[in-house]
Structures are given as C-alpha cells and as structure tokens.
C-alpha atoms as a PDB file:
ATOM      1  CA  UNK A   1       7.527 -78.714 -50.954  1.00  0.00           C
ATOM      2  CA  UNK A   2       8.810 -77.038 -48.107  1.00  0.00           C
ATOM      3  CA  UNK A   3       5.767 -74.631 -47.779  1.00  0.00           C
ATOM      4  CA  UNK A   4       3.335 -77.665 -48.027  1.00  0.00           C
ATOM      5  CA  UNK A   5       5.475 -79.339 -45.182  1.00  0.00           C
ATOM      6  CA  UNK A   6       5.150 -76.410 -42.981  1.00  0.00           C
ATOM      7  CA  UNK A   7       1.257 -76.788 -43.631  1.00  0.00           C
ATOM      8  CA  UNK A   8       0.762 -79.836 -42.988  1.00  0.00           C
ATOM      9  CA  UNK A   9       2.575 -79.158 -39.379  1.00  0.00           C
ATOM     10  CA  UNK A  10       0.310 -76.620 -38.896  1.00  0.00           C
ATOM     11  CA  UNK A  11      -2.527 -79.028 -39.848  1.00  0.00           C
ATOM     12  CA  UNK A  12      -1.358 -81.479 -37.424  1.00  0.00           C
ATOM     13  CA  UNK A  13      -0.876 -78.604 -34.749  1.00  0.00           C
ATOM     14  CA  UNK A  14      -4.320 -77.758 -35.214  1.00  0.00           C
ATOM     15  CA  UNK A  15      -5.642 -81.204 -34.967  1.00  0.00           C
ATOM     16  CA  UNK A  16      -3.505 -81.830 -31.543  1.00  0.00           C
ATOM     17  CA  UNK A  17      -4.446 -78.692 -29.803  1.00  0.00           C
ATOM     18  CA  UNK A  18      -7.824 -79.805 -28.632  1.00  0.00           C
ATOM     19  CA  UNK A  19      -6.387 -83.506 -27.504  1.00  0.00           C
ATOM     20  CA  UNK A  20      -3.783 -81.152 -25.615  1.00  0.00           C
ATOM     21  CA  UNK A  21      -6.285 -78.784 -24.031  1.00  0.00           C
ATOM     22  CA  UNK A  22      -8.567 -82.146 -22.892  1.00  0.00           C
ATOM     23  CA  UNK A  23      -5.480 -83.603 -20.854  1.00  0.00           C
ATOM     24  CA  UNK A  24      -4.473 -80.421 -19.554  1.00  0.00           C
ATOM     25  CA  UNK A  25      -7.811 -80.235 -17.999  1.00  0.00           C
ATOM     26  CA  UNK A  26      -8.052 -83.865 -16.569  1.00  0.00           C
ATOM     27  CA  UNK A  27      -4.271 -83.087 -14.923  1.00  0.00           C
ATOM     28  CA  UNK A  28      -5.404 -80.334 -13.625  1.00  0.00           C
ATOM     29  CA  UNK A  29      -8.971 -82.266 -12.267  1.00  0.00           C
ATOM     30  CA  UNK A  30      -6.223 -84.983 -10.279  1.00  0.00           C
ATOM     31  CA  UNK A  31      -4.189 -81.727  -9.315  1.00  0.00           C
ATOM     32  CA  UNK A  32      -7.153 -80.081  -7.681  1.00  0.00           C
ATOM     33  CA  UNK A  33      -9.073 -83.258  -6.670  1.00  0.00           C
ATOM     34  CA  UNK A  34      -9.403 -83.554  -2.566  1.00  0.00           C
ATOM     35  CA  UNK A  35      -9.941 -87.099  -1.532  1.00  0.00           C
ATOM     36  CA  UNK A  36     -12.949 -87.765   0.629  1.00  0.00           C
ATOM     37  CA  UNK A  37     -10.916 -90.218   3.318  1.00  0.00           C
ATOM     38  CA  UNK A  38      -9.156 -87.781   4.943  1.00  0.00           C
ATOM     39  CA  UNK A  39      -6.710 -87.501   8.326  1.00  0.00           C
ATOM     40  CA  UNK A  40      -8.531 -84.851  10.343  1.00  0.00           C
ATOM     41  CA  UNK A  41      -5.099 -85.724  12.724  1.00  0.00           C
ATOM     42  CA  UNK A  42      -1.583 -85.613  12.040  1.00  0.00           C
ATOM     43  CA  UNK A  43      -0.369 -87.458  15.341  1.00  0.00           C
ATOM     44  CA  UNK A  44      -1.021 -91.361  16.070  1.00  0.00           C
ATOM     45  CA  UNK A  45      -3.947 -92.034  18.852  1.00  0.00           C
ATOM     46  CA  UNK A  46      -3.565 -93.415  21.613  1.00  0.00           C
ATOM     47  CA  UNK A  47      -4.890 -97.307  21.308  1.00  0.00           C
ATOM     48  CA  UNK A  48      -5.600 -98.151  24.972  1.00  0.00           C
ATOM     49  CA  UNK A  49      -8.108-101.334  24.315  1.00  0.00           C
ATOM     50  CA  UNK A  50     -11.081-102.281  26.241  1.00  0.00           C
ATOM     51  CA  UNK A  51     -10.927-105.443  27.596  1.00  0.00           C
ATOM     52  CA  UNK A  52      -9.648-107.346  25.142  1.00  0.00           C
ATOM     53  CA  UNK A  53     -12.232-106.127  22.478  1.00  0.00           C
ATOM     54  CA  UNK A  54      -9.908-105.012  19.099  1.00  0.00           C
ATOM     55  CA  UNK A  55     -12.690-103.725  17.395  1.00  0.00           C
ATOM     56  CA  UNK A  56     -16.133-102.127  17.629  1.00  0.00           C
ATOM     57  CA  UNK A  57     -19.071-101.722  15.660  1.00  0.00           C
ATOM     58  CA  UNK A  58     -21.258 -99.739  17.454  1.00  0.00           C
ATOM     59  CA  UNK A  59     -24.869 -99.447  15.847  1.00  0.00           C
ATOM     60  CA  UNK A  60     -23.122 -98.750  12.515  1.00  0.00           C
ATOM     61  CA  UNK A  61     -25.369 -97.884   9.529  1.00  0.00           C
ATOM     62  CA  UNK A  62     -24.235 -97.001   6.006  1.00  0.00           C
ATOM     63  CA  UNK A  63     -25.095 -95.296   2.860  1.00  0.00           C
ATOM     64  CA  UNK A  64     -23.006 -94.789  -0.220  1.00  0.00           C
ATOM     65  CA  UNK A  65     -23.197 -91.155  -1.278  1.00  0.00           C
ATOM     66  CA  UNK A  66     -25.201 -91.597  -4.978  1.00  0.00           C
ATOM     67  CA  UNK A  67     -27.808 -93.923  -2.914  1.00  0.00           C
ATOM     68  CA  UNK A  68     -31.258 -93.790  -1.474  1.00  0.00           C
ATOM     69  CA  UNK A  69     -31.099 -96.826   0.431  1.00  0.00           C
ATOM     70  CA  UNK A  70     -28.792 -97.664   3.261  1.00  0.00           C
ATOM     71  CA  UNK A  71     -26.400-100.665   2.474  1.00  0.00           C
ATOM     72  CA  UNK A  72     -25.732-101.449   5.927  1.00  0.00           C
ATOM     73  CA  UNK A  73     -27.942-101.131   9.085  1.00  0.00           C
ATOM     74  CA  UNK A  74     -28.013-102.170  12.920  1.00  0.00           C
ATOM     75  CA  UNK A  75     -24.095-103.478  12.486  1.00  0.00           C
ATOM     76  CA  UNK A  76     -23.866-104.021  16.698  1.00  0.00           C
ATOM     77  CA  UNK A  77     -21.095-106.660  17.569  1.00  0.00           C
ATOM     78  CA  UNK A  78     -17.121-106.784  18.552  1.00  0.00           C
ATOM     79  CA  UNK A  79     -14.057-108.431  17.471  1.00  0.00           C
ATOM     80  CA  UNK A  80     -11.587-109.677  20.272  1.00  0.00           C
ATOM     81  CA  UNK A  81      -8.362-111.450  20.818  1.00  0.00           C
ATOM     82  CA  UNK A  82      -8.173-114.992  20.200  1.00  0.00           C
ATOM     83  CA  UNK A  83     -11.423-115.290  18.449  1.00  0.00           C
ATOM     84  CA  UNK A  84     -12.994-115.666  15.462  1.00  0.00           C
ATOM     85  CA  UNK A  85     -15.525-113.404  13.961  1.00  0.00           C
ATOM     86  CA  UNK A  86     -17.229-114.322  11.026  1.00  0.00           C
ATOM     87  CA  UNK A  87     -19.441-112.996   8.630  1.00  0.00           C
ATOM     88  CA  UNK A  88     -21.947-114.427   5.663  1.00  0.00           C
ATOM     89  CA  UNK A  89     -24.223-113.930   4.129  1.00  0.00           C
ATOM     90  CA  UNK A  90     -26.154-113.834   0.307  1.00  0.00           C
ATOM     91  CA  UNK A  91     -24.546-111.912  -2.620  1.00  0.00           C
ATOM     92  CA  UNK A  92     -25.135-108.322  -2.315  1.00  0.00           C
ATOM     93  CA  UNK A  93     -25.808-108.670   1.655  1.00  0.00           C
ATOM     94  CA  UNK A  94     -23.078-105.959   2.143  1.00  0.00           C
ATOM     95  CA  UNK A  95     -20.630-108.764   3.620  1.00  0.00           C
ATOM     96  CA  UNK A  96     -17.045-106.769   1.621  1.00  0.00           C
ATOM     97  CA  UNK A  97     -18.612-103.450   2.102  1.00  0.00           C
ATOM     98  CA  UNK A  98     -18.398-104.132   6.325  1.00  0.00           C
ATOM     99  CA  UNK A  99     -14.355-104.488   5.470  1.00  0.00           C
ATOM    100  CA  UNK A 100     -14.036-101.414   3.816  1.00  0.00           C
ATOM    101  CA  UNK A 101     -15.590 -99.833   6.839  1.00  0.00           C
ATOM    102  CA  UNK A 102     -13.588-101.399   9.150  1.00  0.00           C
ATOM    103  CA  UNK A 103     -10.240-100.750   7.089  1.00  0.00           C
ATOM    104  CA  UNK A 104     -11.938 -96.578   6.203  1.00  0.00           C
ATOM    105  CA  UNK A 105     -11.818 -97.488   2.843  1.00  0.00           C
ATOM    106  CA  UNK A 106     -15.469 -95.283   3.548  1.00  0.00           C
ATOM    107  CA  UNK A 107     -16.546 -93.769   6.033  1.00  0.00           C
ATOM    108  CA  UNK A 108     -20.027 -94.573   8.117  1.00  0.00           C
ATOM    109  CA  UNK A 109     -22.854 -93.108   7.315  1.00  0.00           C
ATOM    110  CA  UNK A 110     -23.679 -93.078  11.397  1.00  0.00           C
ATOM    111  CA  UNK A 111     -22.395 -93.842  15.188  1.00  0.00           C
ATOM    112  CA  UNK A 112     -18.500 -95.418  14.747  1.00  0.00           C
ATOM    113  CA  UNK A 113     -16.033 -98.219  14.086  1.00  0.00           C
ATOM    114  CA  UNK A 114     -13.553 -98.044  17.054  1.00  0.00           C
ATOM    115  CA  UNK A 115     -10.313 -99.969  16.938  1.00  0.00           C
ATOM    116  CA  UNK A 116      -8.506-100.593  20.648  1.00  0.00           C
ATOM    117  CA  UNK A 117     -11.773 -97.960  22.002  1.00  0.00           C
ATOM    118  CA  UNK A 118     -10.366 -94.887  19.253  1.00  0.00           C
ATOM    119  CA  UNK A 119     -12.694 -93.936  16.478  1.00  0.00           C
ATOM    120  CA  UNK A 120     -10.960 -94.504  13.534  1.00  0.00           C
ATOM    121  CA  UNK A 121     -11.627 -91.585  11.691  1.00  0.00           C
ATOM    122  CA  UNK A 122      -9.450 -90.026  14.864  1.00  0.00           C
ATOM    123  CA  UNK A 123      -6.409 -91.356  13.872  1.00  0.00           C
ATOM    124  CA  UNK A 124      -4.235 -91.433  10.822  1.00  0.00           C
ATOM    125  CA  UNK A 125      -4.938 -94.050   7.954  1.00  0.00           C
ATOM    126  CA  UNK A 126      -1.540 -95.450   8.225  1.00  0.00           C
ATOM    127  CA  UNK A 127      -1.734 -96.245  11.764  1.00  0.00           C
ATOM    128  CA  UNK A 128      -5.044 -97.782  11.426  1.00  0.00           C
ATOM    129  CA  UNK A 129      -3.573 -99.820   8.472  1.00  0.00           C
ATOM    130  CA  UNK A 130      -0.118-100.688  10.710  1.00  0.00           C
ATOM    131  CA  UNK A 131      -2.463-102.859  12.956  1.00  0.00           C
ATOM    132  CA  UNK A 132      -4.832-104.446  10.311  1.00  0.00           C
ATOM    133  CA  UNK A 133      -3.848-107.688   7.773  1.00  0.00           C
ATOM    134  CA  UNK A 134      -6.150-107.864   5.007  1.00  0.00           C
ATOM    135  CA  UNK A 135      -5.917-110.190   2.394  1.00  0.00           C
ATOM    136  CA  UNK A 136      -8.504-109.375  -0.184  1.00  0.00           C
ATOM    137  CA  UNK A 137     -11.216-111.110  -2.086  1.00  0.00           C
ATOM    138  CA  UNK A 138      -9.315-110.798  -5.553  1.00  0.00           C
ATOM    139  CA  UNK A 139      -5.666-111.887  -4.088  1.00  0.00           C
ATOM    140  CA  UNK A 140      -3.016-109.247  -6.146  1.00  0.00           C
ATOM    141  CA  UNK A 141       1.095-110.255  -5.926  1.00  0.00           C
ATOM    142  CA  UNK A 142       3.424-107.491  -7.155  1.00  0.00           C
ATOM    143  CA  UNK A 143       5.912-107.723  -9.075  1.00  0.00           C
ATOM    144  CA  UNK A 144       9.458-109.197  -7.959  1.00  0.00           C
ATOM    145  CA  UNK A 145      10.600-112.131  -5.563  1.00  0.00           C
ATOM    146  CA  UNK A 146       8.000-114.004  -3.376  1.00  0.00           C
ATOM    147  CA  UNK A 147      10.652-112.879  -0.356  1.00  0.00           C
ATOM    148  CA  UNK A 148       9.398-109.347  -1.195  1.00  0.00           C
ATOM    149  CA  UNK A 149       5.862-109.735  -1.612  1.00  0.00           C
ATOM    150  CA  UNK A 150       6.016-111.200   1.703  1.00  0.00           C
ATOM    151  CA  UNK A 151       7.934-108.669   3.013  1.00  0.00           C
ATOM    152  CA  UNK A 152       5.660-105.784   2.101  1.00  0.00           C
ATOM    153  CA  UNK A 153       3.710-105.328   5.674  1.00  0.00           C
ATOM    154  CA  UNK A 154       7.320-106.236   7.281  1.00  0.00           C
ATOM    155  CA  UNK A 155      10.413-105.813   5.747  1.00  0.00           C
ATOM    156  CA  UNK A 156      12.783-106.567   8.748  1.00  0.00           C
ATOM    157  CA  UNK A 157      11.026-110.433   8.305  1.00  0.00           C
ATOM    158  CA  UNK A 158      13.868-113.037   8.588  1.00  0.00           C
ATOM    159  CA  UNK A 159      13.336-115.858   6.107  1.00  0.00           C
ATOM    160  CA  UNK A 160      12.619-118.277   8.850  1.00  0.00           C
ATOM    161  CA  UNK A 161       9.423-116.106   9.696  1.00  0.00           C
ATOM    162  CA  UNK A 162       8.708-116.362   6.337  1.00  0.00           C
ATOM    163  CA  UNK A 163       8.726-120.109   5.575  1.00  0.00           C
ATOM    164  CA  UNK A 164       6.673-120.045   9.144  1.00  0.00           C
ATOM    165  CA  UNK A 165       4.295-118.332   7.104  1.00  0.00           C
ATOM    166  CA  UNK A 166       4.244-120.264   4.434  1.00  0.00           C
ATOM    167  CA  UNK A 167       3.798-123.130   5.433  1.00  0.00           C
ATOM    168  CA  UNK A 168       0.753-122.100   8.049  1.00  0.00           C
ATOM    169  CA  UNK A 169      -0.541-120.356   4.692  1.00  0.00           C
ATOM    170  CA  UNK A 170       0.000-124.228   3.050  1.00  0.00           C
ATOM    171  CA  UNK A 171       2.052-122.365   0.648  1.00  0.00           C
ATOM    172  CA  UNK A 172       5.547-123.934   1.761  1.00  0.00           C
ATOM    173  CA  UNK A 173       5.459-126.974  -0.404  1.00  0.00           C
ATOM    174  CA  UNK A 174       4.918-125.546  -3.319  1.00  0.00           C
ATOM    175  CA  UNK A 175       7.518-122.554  -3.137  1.00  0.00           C
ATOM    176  CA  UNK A 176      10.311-125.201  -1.966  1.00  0.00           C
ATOM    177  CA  UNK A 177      10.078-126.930  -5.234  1.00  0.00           C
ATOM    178  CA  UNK A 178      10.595-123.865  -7.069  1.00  0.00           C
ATOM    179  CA  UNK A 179      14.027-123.883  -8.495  1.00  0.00           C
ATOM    180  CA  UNK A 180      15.227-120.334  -6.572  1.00  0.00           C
ATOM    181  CA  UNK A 181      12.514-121.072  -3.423  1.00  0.00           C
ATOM    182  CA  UNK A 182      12.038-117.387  -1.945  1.00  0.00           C
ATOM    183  CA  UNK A 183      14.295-115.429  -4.449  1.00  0.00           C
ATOM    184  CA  UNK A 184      11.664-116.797  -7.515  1.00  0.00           C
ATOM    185  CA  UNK A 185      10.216-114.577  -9.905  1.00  0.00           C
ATOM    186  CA  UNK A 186       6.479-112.841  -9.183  1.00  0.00           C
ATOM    187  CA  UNK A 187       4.864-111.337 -12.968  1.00  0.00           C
ATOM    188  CA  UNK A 188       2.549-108.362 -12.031  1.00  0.00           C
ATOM    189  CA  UNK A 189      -0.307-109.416 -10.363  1.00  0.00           C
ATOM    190  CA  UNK A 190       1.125-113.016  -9.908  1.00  0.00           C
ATOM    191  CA  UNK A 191       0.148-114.237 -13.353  1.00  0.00           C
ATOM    192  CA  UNK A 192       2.879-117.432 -13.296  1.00  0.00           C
ATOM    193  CA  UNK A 193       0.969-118.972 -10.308  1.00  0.00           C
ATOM    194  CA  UNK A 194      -2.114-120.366 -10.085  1.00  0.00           C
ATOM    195  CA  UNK A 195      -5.444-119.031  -8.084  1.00  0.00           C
ATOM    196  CA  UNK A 196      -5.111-120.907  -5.270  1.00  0.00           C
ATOM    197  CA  UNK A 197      -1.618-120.315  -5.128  1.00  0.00           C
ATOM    198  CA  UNK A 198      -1.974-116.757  -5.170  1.00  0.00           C
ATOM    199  CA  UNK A 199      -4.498-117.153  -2.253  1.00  0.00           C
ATOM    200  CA  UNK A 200      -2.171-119.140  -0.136  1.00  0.00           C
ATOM    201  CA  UNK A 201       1.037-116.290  -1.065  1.00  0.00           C
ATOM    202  CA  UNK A 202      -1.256-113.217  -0.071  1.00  0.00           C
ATOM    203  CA  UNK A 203      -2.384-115.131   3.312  1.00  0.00           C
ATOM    204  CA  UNK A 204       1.286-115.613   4.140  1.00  0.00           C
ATOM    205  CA  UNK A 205       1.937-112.098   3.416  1.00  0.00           C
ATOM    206  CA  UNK A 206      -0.561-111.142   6.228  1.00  0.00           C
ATOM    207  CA  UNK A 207       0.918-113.079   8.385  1.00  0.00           C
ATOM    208  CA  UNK A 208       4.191-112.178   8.196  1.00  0.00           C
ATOM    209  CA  UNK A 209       2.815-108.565   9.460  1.00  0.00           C
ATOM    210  CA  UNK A 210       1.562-109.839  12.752  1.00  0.00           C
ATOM    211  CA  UNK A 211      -1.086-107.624  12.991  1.00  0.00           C
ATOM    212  CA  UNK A 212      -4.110-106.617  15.953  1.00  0.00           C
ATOM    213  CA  UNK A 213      -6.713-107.818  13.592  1.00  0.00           C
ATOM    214  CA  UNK A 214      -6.502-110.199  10.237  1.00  0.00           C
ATOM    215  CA  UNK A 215      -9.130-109.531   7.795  1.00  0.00           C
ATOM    216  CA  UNK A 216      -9.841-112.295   5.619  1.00  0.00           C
ATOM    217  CA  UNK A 217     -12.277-111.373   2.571  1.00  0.00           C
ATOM    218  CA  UNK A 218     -13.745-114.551   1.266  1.00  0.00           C
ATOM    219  CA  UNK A 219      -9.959-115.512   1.032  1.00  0.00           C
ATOM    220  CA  UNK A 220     -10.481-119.433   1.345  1.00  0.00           C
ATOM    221  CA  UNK A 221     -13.077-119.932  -1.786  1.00  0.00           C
ATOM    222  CA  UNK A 222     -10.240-120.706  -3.984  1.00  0.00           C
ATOM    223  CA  UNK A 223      -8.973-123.373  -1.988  1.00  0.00           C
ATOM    224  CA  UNK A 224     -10.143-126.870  -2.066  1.00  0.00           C
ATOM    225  CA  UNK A 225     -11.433-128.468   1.096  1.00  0.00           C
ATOM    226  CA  UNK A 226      -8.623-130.006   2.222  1.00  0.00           C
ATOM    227  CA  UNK A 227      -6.395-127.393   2.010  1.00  0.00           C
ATOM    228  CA  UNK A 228      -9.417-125.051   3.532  1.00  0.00           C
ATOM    229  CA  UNK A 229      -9.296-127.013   6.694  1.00  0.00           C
ATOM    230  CA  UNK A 230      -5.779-127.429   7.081  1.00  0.00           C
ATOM    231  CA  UNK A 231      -4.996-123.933   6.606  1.00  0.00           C
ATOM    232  CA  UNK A 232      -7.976-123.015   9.300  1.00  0.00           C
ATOM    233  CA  UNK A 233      -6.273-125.264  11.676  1.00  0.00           C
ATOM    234  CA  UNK A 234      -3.117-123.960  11.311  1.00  0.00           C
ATOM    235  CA  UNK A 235      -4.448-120.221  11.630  1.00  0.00           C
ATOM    236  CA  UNK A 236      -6.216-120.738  14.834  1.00  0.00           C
ATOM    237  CA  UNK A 237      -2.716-121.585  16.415  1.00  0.00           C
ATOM    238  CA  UNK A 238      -1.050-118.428  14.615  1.00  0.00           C
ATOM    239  CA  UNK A 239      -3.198-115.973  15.463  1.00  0.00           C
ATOM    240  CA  UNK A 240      -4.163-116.900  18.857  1.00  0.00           C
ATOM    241  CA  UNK A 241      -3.197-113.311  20.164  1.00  0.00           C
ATOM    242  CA  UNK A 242      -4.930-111.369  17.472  1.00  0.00           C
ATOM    243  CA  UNK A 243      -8.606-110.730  16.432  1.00  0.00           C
ATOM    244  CA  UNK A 244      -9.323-112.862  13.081  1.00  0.00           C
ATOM    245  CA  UNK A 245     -12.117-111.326  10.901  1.00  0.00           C
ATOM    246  CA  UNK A 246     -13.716-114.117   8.195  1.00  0.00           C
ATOM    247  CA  UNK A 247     -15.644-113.017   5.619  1.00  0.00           C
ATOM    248  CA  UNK A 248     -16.908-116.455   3.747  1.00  0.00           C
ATOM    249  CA  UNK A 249     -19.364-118.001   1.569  1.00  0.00           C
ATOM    250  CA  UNK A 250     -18.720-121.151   2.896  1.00  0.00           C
ATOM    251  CA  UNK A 251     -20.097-122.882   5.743  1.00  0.00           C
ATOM    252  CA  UNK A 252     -17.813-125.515   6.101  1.00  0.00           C
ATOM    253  CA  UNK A 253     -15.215-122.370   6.454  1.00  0.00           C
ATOM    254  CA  UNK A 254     -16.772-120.876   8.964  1.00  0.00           C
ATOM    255  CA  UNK A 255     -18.484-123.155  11.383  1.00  0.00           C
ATOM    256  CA  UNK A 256     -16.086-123.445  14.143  1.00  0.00           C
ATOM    257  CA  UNK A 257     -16.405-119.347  14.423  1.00  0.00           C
ATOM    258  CA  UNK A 258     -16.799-118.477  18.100  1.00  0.00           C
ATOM    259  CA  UNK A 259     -19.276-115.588  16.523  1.00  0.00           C
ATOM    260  CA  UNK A 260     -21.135-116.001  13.164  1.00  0.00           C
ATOM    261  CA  UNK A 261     -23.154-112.762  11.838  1.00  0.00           C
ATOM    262  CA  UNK A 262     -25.582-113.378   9.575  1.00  0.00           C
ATOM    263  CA  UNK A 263     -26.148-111.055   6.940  1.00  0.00           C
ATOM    264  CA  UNK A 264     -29.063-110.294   4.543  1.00  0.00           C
ATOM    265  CA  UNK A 265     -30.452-107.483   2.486  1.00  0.00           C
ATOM    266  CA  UNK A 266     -27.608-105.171   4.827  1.00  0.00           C
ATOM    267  CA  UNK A 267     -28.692-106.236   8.057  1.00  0.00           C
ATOM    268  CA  UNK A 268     -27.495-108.993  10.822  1.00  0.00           C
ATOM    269  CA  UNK A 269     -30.626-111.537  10.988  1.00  0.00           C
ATOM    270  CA  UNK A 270     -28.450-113.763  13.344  1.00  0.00           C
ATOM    271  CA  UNK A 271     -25.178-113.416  15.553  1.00  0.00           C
ATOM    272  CA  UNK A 272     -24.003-116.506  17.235  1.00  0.00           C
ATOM    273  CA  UNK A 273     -22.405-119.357  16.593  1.00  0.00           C
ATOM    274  CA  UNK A 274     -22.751-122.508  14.708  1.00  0.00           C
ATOM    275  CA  UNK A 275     -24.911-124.364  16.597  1.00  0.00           C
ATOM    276  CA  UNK A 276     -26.889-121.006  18.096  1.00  0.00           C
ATOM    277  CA  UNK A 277     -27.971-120.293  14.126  1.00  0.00           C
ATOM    278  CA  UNK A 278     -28.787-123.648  13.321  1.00  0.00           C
ATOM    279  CA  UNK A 279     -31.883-123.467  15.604  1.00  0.00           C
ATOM    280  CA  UNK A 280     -32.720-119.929  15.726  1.00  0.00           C
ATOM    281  CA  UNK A 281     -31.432-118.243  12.350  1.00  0.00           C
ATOM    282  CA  UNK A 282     -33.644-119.979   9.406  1.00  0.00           C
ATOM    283  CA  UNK A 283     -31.482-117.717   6.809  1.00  0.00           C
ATOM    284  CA  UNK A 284     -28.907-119.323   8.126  1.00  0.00           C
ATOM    285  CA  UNK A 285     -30.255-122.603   7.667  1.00  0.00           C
ATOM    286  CA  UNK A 286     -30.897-122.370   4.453  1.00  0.00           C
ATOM    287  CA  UNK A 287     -27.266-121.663   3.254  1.00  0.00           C
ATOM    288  CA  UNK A 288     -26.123-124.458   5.197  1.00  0.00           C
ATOM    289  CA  UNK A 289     -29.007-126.961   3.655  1.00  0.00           C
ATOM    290  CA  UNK A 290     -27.955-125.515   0.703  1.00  0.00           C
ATOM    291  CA  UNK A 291     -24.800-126.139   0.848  1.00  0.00           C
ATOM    292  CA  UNK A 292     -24.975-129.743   2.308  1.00  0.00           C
ATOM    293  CA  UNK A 293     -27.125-130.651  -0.440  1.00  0.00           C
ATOM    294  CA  UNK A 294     -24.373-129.365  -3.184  1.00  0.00           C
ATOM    295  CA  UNK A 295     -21.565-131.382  -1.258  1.00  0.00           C
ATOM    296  CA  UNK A 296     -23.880-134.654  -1.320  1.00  0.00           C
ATOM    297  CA  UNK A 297     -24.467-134.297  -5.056  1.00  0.00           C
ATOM    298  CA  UNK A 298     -20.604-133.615  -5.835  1.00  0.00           C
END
C-alpha cells in the first residue's frame, strides 16, 4: 500500500509538471511584458493653455496596429472652457475610439492631441488623467460605500460636495431614501442598483473631481428623457469653467452643443452646431429624421 501511494504521487507529479511549466511561462510573459503607453517623462509639463482652448486635435489620424485601414482621419477641432463639444455619429464611426485618444488609452497614429497646448504623450499619464473626468460608456461602481466611490477622483470631498453632486447627477433622491444614505453598501460593479442608477452614481463621481475637461461616453442613453434633460441642465451650470466632451447617440442629448462633429466611416462629415448641420450636414439629418420619426411612433 504504501509503495502504490508513493506511485500514485509520482503519477500525479507527472501529470502537474506540464500545467506547472505552462504558468511559469505566462508569469514570466506579464514579468517581461513592456506596455506600449509609456511615460517618455518622469516630471509633470507645464500646462500653460492657449486661449481658453483645453484641448486640441490637430489633424489627428489613427490606425490600430493589426489594421490596414485607418479608423480615424482629418480629426481638426478644439475643446474650450464653458462649452460643449459633442460628438455622433453611426455605430462603428470611431465616436469611443476619439476618447481613448484623448485620455492615451492609444496613441495617434499621426500629428497630436494637446491638452492646455502640451502634447500629451509629453507628460505623465497620471497628470493627464488628474485633469480629465471620464465617465464611461459601460458605467463600473467598486466595491464599498457610495461616499467612496465618489470619493475616488477626490478623496478630501466633504459630503456636502458630494450631495452637490448628486443631486446635479439626479442621483440625490434616490440615495436619500436609502436606509444608511452615503455610508450604503456598493456590490462589485454596482450590481444592487439599477442601470440608470449606476449612470447617474458614476456622473456624480466625475464631478466630484472637478476636472479641466469631463468626458462623457454615451453616458446619458440609459437615462430616460426626463431625467436626460434635467441632468443636461443642471451640468451646463456645473461645469461652466471646464471643457465638457459628449459623446451621444442621441440627438435630443446633444442639440444644444455649441459644437456638434459629425462622424461617419472615421471621418468628421460636419462640425457645427444644431442648426448649422440641419441645413448643411445630410448625415446628420438623417439621424435626426430618424430619430424624430422613432419618438413620434413611441
């Protein structure tokens, strides 16, 4: 018995050591990996501004590495204080993929994003990151109090900053009736709140950081239209000294942009606003006949 036990351990030894070897080689792949976004500088740069102008896209074009075909092309326009820039376009027209530029989640293929007139691949990711608020197209809550989810781009927030946020994020209501109102529970990934609520948490988040520039990736589809328009009104007061990025699928969301870029197929077919595209951008038209025509059947 004891032989055949020491056999069988041997057996199982055997069987192991190739499961073994496999992980010690994809350890040693994340140990020797070298990511492709990069600091090339240690130090912070030196944001100086131009006018007013937080951001830059200057004749931007870009290609993902595995592709023949550039994704973006001819991206020419600039995000400033007080303003709204938004951005829409078809699926696939590249509309998330101009946020990941702009936060160097990749890098351009050519000429340069500048934030504050620096080329953000000159300064350090977390200083480009300390002056952007981006609340994402799938909204994601950690795990723990809503105090500290909202506290994660500023944790010396007071809680009246917080509720401020709340309630410009139309959130305010619906935390207040919770039984322990900031101090309640968050599952991973805020799975004990609904869509829309998650939406309306992760907006307030970003504005507790009181960034330069608020990115919001088609943040607003979850919401229904009355809560889209007060929340819209509300932001416009909020971030009055800070450039507001929109990226929407919504007219209705949208309209009231002082610049509206058109997207389709990776290029800009129309920059203007509402009323500009209307007459002179027929893509444009079409999503917003389209559109109307859904509302009047609903």
């Amino acid at each position: 018995m004891f032989a055949l036990f020491y056999l069988m351990m041997a057996q199982m030894v055997i069987l192991t050591l190739p499961r073994a070897l496999e992980c010690c080689e994809r350890i040693r792949s994340v140990l020797d990996f070298s990511p492709t976004i990069a600091d090339n500088v240690d130090s912070p740069a030196n944001l100086n501004g131009n006018a007013g102008e937080v951001l830059q896209f200057e004749r931007v074009a870009f290609r993902f590495a595995d592709a023949d075909e550039y994704t973006l092309r001819k991206l020419n326009f600039a995000c400033r204080c007080g303003q709204t820039t938004a951005i829409i376009g078809g699926t696939g027209s590249g509309k998330s993929t101009v946020a990941s530029l702009m936060l160097r989640f990749n890098y351009v293929t050519e000429v340069r994003v500048l934030l504050n007139g620096v080329d953000i691949r000159r300064m350090p990711q977390w200083q480009l990151r300390d002056n952007i608020a981006y609340v994402q197209q799938r909204a994601w809550l950690f795990s723990g109090t809503i105090a500290e989810n909202l506290r994660f781009g500023n944790e010396n927030a007071t809680d009246e900053e917080l509720w401020r946020a709340l309630e410009v994020a139309q959130a305010a209501d619906f935390v207040k009736k919770l039984p322990e109102g900031l101090n309640s529970f968050v599952a991973q990934g805020g799975t004990n709140f609904s869509g829309g609520q998650k939406k309306r948490l992760s907006i307030a988040r970003a504005l507790v950081k009181k960034p330069q520039l608020y990115i919001f990736d088609d943040s607003f589809s979850a919401l229904d239209f009355k809560t889209d328009a007060a929340l819209r009104h509300a932001l416009a007061y909020e971030t009055q000294d800070a450039a507001v990025v929109i990226i929407a699928q919504r007219v209705s969301t949208i309209r009231h942009a002082e610049q509206i870029i058109v997207l389709n197929e990776g290029e800009p077919v129309g920059i203007g606003t509402h009323e500009e595209l209307m007459e002179n951008c027929s893509v444009y038209r079409e999503i917003y006949k389209s559109q109307t025509k859904e509302e009047d059947e609903e």
